[in-house]
C-alpha atoms as a PDB file:
ATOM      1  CA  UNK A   1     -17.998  19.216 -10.913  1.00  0.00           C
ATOM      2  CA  UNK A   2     -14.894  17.443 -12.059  1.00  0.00           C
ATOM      3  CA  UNK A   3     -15.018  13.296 -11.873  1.00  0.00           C
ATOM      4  CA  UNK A   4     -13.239  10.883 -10.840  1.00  0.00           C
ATOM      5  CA  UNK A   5     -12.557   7.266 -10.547  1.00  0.00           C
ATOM      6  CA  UNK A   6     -11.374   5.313  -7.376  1.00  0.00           C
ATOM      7  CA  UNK A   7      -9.651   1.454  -7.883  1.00  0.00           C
ATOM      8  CA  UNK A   8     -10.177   0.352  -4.549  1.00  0.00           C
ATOM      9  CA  UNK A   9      -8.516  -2.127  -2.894  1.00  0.00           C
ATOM     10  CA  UNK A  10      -8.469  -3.766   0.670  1.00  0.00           C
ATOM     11  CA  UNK A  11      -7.700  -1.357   4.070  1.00  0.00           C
ATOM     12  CA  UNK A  12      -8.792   2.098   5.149  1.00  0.00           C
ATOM     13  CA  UNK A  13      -6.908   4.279   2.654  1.00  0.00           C
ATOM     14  CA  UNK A  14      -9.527   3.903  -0.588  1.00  0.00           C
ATOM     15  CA  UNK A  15     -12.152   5.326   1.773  1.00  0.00           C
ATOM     16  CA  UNK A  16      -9.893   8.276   3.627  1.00  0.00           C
ATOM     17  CA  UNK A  17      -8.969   9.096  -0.445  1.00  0.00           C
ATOM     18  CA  UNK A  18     -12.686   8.983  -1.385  1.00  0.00           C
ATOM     19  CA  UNK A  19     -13.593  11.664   1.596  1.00  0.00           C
ATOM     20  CA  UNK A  20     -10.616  13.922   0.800  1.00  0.00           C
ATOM     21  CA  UNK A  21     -12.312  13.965  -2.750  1.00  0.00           C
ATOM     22  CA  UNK A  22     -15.521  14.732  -2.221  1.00  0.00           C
ATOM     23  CA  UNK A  23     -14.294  17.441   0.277  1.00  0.00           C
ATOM     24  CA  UNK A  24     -12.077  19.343  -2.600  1.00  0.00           C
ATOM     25  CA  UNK A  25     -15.593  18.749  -4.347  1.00  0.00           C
ATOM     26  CA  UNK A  26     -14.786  16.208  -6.779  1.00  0.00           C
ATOM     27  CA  UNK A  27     -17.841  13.581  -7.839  1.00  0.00           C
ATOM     28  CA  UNK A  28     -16.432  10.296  -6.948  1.00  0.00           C
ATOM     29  CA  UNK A  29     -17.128   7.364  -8.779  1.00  0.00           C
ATOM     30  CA  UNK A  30     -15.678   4.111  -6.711  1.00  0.00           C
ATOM     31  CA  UNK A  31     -14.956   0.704  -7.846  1.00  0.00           C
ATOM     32  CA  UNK A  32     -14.230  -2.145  -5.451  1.00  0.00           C
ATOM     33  CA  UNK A  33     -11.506  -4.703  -6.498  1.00  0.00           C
ATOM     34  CA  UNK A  34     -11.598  -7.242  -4.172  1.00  0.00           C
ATOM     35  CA  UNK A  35     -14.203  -8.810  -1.750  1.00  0.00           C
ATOM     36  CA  UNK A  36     -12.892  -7.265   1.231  1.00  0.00           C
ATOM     37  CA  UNK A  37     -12.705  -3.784  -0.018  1.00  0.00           C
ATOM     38  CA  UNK A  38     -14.315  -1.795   2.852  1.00  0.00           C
ATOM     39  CA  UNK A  39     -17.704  -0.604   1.605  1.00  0.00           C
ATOM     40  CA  UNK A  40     -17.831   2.305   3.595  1.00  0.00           C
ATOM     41  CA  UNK A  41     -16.220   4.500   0.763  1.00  0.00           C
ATOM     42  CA  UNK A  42     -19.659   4.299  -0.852  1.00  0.00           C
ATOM     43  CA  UNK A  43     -20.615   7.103   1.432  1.00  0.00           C
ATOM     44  CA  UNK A  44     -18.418   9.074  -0.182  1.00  0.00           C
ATOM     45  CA  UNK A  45     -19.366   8.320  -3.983  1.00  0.00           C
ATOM     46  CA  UNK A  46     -21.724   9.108  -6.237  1.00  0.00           C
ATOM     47  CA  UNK A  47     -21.586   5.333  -7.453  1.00  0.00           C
ATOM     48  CA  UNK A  48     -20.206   2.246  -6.164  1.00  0.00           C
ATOM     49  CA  UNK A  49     -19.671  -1.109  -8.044  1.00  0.00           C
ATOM     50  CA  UNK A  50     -17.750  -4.181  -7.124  1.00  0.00           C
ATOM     51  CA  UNK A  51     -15.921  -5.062  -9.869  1.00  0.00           C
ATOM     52  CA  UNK A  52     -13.634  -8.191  -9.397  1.00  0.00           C
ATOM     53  CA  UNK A  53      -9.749  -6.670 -10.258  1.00  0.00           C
ATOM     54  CA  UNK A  54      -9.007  -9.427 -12.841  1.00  0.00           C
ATOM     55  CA  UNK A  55     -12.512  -8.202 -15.071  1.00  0.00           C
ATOM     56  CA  UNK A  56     -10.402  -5.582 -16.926  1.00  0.00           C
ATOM     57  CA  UNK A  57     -12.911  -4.877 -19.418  1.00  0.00           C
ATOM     58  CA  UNK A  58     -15.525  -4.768 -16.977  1.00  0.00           C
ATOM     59  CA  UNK A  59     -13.577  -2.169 -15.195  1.00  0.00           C
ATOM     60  CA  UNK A  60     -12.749   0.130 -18.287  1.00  0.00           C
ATOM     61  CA  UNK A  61     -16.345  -0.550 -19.681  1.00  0.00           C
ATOM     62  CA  UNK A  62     -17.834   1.143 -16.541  1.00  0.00           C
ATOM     63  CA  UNK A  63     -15.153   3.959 -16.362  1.00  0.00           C
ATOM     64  CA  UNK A  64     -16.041   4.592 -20.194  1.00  0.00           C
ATOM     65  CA  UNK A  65     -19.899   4.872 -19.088  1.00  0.00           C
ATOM     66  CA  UNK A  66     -19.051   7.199 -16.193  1.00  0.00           C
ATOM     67  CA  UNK A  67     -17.404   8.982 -18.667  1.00  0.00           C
ATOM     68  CA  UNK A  68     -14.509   9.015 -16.343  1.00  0.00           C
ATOM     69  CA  UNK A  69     -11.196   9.735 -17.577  1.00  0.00           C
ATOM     70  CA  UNK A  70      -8.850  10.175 -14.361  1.00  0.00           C
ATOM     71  CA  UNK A  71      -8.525   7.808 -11.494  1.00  0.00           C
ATOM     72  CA  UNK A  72      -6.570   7.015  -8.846  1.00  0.00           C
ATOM     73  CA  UNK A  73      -5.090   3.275  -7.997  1.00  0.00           C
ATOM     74  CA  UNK A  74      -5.303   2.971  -3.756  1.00  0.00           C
ATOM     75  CA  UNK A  75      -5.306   0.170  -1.164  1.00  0.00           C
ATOM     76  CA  UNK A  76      -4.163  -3.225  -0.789  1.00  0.00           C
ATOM     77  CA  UNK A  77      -4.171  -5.414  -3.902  1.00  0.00           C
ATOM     78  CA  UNK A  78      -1.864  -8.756  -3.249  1.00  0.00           C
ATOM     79  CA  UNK A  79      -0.148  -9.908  -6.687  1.00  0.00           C
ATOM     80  CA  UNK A  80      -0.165 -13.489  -4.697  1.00  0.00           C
ATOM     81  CA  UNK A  81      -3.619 -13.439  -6.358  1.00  0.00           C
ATOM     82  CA  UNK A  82      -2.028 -13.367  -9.759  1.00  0.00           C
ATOM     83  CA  UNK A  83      -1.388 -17.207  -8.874  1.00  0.00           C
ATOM     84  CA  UNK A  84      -3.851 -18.272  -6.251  1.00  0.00           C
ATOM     85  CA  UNK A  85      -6.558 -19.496  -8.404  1.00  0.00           C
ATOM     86  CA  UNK A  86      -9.373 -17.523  -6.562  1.00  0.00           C
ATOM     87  CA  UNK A  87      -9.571 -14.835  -9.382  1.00  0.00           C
ATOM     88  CA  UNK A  88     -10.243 -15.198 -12.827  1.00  0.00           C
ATOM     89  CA  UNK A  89      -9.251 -12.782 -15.463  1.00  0.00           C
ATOM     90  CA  UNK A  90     -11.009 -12.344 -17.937  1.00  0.00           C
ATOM     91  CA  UNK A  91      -9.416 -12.631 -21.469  1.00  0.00           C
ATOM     92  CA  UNK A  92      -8.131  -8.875 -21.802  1.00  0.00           C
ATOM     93  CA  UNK A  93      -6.335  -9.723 -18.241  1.00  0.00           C
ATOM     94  CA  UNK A  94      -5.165 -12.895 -19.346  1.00  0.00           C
ATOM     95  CA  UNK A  95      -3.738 -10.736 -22.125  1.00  0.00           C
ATOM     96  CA  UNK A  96      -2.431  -8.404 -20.524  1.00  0.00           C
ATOM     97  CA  UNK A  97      -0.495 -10.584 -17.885  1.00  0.00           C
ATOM     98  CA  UNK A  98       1.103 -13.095 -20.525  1.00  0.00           C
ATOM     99  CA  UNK A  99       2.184 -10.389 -22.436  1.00  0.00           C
ATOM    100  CA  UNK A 100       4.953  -9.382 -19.490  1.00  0.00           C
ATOM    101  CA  UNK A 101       8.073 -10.248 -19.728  1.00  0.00           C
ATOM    102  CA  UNK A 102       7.811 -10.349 -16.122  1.00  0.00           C
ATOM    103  CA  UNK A 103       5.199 -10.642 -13.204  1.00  0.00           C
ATOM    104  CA  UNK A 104       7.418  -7.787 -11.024  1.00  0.00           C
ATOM    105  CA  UNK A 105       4.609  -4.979  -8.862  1.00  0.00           C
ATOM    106  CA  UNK A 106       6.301  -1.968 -11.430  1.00  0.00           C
ATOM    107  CA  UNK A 107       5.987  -4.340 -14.526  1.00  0.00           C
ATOM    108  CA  UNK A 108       2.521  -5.656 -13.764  1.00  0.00           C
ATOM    109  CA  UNK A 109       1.471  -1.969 -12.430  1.00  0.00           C
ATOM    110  CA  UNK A 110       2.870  -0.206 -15.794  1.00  0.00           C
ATOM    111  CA  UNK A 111       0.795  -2.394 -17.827  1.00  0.00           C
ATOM    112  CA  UNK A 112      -2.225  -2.137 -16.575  1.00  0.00           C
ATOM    113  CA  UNK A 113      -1.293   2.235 -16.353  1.00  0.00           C
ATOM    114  CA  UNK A 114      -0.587   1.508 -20.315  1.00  0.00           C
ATOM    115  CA  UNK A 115      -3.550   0.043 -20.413  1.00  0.00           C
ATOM    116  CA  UNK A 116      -5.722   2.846 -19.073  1.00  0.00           C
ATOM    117  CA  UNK A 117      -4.197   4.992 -21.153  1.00  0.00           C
ATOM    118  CA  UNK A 118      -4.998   3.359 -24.244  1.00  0.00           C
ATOM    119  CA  UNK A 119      -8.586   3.629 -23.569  1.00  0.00           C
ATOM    120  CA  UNK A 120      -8.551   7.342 -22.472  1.00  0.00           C
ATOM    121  CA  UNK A 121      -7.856   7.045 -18.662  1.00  0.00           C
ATOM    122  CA  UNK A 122      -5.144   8.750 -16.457  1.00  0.00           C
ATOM    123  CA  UNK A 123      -3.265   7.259 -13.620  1.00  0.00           C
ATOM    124  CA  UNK A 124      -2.567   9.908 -11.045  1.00  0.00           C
ATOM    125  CA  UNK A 125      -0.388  10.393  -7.941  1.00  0.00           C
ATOM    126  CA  UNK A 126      -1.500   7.728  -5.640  1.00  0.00           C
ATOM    127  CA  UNK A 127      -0.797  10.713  -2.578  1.00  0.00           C
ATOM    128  CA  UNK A 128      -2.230  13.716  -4.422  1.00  0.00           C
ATOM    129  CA  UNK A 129      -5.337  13.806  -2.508  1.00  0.00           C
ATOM    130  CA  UNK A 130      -4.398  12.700   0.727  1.00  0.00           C
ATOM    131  CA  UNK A 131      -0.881  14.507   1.469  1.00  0.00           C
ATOM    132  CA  UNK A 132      -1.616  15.256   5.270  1.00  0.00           C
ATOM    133  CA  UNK A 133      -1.404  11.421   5.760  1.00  0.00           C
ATOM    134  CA  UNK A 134       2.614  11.728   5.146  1.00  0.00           C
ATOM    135  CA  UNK A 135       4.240  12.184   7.713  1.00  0.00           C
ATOM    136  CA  UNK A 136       7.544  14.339   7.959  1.00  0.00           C
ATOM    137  CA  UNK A 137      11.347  13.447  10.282  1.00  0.00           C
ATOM    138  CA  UNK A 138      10.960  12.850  13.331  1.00  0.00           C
ATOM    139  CA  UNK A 139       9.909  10.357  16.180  1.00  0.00           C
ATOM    140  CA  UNK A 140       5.705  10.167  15.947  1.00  0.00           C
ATOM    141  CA  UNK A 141       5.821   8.327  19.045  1.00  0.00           C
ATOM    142  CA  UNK A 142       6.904   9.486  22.798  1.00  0.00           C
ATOM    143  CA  UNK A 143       9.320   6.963  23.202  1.00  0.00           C
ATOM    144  CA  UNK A 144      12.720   7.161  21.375  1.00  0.00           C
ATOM    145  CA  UNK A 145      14.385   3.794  19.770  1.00  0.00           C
ATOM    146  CA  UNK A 146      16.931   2.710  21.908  1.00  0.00           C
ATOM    147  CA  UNK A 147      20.536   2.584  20.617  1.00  0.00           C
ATOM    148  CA  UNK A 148      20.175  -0.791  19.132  1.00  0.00           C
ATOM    149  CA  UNK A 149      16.651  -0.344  17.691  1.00  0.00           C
ATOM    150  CA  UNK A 150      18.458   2.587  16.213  1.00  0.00           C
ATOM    151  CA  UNK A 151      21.045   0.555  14.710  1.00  0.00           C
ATOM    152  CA  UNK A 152      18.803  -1.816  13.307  1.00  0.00           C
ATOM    153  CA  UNK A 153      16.283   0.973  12.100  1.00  0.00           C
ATOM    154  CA  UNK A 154      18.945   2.530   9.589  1.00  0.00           C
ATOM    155  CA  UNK A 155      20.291  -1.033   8.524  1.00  0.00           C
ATOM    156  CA  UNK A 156      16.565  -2.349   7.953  1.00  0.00           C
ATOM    157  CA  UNK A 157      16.287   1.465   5.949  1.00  0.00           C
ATOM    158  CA  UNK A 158      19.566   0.802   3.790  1.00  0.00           C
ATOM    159  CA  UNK A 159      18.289  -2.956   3.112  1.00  0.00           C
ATOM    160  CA  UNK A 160      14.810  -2.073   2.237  1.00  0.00           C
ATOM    161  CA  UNK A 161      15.795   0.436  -0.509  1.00  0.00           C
ATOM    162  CA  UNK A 162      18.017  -2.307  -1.990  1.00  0.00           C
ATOM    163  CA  UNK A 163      14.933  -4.401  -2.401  1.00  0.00           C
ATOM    164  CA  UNK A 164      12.938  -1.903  -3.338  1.00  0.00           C
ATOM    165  CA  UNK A 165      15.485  -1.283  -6.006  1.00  0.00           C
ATOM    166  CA  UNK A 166      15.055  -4.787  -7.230  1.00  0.00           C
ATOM    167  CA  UNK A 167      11.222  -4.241  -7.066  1.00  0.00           C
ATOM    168  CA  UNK A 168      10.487  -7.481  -4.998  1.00  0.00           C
ATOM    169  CA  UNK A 169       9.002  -5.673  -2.142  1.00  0.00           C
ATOM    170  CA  UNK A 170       9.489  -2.985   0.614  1.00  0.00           C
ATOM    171  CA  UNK A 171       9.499  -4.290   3.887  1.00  0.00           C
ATOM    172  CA  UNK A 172      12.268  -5.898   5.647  1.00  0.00           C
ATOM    173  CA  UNK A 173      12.470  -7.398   9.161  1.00  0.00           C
ATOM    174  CA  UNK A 174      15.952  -7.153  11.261  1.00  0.00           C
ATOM    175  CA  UNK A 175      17.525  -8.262  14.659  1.00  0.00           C
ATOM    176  CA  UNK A 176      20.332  -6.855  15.511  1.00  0.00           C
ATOM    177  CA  UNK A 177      21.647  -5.823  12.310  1.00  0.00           C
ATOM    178  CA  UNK A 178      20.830  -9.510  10.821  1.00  0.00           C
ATOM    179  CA  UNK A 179      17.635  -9.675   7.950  1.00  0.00           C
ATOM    180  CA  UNK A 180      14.925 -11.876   9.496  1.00  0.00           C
ATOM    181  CA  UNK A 181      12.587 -11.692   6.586  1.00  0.00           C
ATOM    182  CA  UNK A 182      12.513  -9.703   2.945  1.00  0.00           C
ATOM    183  CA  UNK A 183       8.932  -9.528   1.914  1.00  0.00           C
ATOM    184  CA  UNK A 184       8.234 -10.627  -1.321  1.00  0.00           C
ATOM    185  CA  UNK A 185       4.934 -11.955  -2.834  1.00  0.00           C
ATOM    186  CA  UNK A 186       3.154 -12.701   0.503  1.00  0.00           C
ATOM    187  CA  UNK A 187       2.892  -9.077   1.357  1.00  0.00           C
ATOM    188  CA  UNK A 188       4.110  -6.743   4.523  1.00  0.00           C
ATOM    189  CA  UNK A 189       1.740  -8.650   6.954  1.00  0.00           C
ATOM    190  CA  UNK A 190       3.255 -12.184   6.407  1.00  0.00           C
ATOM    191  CA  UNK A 191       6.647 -10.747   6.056  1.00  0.00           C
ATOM    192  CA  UNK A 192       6.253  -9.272   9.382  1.00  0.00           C
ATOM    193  CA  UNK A 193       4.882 -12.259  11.124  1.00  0.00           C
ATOM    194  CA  UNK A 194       7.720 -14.379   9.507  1.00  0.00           C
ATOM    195  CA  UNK A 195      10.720 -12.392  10.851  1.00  0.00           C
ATOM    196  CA  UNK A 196       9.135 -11.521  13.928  1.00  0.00           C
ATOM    197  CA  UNK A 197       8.481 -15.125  14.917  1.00  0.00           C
ATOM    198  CA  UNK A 198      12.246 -15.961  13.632  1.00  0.00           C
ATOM    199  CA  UNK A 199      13.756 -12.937  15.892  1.00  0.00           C
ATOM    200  CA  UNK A 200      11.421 -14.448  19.042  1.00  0.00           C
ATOM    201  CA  UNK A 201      11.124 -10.506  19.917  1.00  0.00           C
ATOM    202  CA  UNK A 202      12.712  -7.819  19.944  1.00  0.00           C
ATOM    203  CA  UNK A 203      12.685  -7.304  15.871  1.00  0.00           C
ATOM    204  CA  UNK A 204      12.823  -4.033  13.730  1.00  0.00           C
ATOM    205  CA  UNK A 205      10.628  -3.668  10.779  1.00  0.00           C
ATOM    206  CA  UNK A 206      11.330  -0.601   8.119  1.00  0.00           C
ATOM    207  CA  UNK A 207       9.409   0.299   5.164  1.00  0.00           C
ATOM    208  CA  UNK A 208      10.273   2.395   2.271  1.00  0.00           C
ATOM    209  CA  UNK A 209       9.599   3.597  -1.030  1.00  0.00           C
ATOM    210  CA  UNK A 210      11.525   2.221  -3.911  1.00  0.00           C
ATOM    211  CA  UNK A 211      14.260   4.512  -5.097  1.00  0.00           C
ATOM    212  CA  UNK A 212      12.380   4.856  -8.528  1.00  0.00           C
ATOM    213  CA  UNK A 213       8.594   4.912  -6.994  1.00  0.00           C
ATOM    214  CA  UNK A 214       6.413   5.717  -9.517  1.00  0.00           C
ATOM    215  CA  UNK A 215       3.511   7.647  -6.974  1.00  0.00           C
ATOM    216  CA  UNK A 216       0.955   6.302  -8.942  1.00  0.00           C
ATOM    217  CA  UNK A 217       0.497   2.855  -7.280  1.00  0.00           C
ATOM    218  CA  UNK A 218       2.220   0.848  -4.475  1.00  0.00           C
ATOM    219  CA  UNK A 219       3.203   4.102  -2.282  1.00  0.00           C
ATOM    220  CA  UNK A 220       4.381   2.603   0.927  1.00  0.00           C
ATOM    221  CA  UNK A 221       1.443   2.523   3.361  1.00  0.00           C
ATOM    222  CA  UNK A 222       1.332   1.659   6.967  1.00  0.00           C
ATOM    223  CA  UNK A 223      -2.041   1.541   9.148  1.00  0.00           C
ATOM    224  CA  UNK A 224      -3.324   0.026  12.494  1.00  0.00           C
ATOM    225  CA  UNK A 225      -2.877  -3.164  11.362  1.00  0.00           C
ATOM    226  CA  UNK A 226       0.717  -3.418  10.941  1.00  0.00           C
ATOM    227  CA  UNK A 227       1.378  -2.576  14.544  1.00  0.00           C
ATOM    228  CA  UNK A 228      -0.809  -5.173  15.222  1.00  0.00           C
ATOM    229  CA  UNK A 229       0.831  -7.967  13.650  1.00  0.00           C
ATOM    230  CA  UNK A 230       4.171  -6.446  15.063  1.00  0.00           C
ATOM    231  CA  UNK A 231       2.506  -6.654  18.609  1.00  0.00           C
ATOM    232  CA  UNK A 232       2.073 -10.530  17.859  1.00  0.00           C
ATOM    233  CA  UNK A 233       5.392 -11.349  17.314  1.00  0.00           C
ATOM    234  CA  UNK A 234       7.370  -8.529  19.595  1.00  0.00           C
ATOM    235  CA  UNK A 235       8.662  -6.440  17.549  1.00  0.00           C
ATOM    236  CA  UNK A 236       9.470  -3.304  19.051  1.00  0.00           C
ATOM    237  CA  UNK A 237      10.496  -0.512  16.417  1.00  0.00           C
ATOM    238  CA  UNK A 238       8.903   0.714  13.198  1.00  0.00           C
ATOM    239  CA  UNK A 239      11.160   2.652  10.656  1.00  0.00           C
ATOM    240  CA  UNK A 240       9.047   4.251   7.839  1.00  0.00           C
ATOM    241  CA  UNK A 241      10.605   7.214   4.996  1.00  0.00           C
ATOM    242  CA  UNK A 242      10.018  10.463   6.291  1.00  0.00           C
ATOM    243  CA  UNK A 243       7.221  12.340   3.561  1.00  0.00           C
ATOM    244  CA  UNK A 244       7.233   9.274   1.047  1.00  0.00           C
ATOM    245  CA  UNK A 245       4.791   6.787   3.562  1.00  0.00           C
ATOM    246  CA  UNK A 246       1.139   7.261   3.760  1.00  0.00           C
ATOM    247  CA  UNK A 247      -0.050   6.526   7.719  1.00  0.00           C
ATOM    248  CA  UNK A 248      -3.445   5.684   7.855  1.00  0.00           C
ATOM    249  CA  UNK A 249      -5.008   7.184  11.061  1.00  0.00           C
ATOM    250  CA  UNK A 250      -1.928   8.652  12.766  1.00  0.00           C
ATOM    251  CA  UNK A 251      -3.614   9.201  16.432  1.00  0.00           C
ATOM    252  CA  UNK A 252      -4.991   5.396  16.707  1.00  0.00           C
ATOM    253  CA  UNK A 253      -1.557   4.167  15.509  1.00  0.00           C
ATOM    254  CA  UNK A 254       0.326   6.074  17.842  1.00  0.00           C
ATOM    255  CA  UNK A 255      -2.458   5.546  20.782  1.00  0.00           C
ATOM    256  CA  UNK A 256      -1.968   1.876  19.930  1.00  0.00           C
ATOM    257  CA  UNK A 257       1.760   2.183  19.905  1.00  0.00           C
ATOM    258  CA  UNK A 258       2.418   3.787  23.003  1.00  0.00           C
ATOM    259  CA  UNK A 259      -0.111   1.027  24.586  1.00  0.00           C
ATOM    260  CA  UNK A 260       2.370  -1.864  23.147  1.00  0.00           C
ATOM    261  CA  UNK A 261       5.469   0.445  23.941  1.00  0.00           C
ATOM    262  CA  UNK A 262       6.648  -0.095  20.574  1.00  0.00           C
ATOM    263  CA  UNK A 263       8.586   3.232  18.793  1.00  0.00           C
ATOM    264  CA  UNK A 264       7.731   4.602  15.433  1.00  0.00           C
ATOM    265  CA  UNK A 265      10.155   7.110  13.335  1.00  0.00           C
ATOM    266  CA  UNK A 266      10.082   8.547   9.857  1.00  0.00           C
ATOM    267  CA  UNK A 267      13.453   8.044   8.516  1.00  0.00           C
END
């Protein structure tokens, strides 16, 4: 039986990914990078540790032992904790990140790939396991955008790629064809609750893949929880890229979307 290694980070994907593997019948070994990783995916492994994301060589000491030499990078990991304070790296992180000649996700992301790699370990396709969670074209919800969500859907689209480009995020919030909010550090949560309050309803959000995405880590994700914070500020219309978005549990997102009357398309 074939192992491999799971980098977990916060939401519901690390734990969907860890079923999918053990279903194709691989022997999972799991890692937990942050506190509020979701311990469930330790049903699904053959060994779980919480290992704090900025303990590098605590991390590639254990894969080493596990003799694991593929893994897989999946869930939330905010690079606001880069300068937070609540983490402390040990001194191969602390290498690692003042080495950089940036702190930009693909710069940050490639290094610690490079890093993996230097000690035997593979990176691989963030979606590779779990490709029935992309969804293709098409409206997912029964109600159509109206004309003007529309309008705003395909701006939001054209501005997100440009940011995306730049690599400072992948989220942007709109209002009639005017940018509410560009996420950036804070994450797609904050950036949504930011525009929407600015827009006082009514506001667009679209999220897309950057136009060089590497699939190994930071595929665009959306999950219950993003129509949730969209729900608290009235926004009315999600815009995601068609087969390039992972959608964590389709049927409670759309269930939960239909409830709020708030229209979701793949772009």
């Amino acid at each position: 039986m074939e192992k491999i290694g799971i980098l977990a980070g916060v939401g519901k994907l690390p734990v969907e990914c860890a079923r999918a593997a053990q279903q194709l019948g691989y022997e999972v070994y799991a890692i937990g990078l942050l506190p509020g990783t979701d311990s469930q995916i330790a049903d699904f492994a053959a060994d779980y540790q919480n290992i704090s994301v900025a303990q590098l060589d605590a991390i590639l000491n254990y894969l080493k032992e596990k003799e694991i030499s593929r893994v897989t990078m999946i869930g939330k990991v905010t690079k606001e904790l880069l300068f937070s304070g609540t983490l402390q790296p040990d001194a191969k992180m602390l290498q690692l990140i003042m080495s950089l000649p940036d702190r930009n996700d693909d710069t940050i992301m490639m290094a610690f790939v490079r890093e993996l790699a230097l000690n035997g370990i593979q990176a691989f396709d963030q979606t590779a396991l779990i490709k029935k969670l992309i969804p293709s074209r098409g409206t997912i919800t029964s109600r159509e955008p109206t004309s003007v969500e529309k309008a705003d859907m395909e701006f939001g689209f054209f501005v997100a790629k440009e940011l995306g480009r730049l690599d400072i995020g992948q989220t942007v919030v709109v209002k009639n064809r005017a940018v509410m909010a560009l996420e950036a550090i804070e994450g797609t949560d904050a950036c949504i609750l930011r525009g929407g309050k600015l827009a006082t309803g009514g506001a667009v959000v679209a999220k897309v893949s950057k136009p060089n995405q590497d699939n190994r880590f930071d595929v665009p994700t959306v999950g219950q929880k993003t129509l949730e914070v969209m729900a608290e500020v009235g926004a009315t219309a999600l815009a995601i890229e068609a087969d390039k978005t992972l959608m964590v549990d389709r049927a409670g997102m759309v269930a939960f979307a239909e409830e709020k009357g708030i229209a979701i398309v793949a772009m």
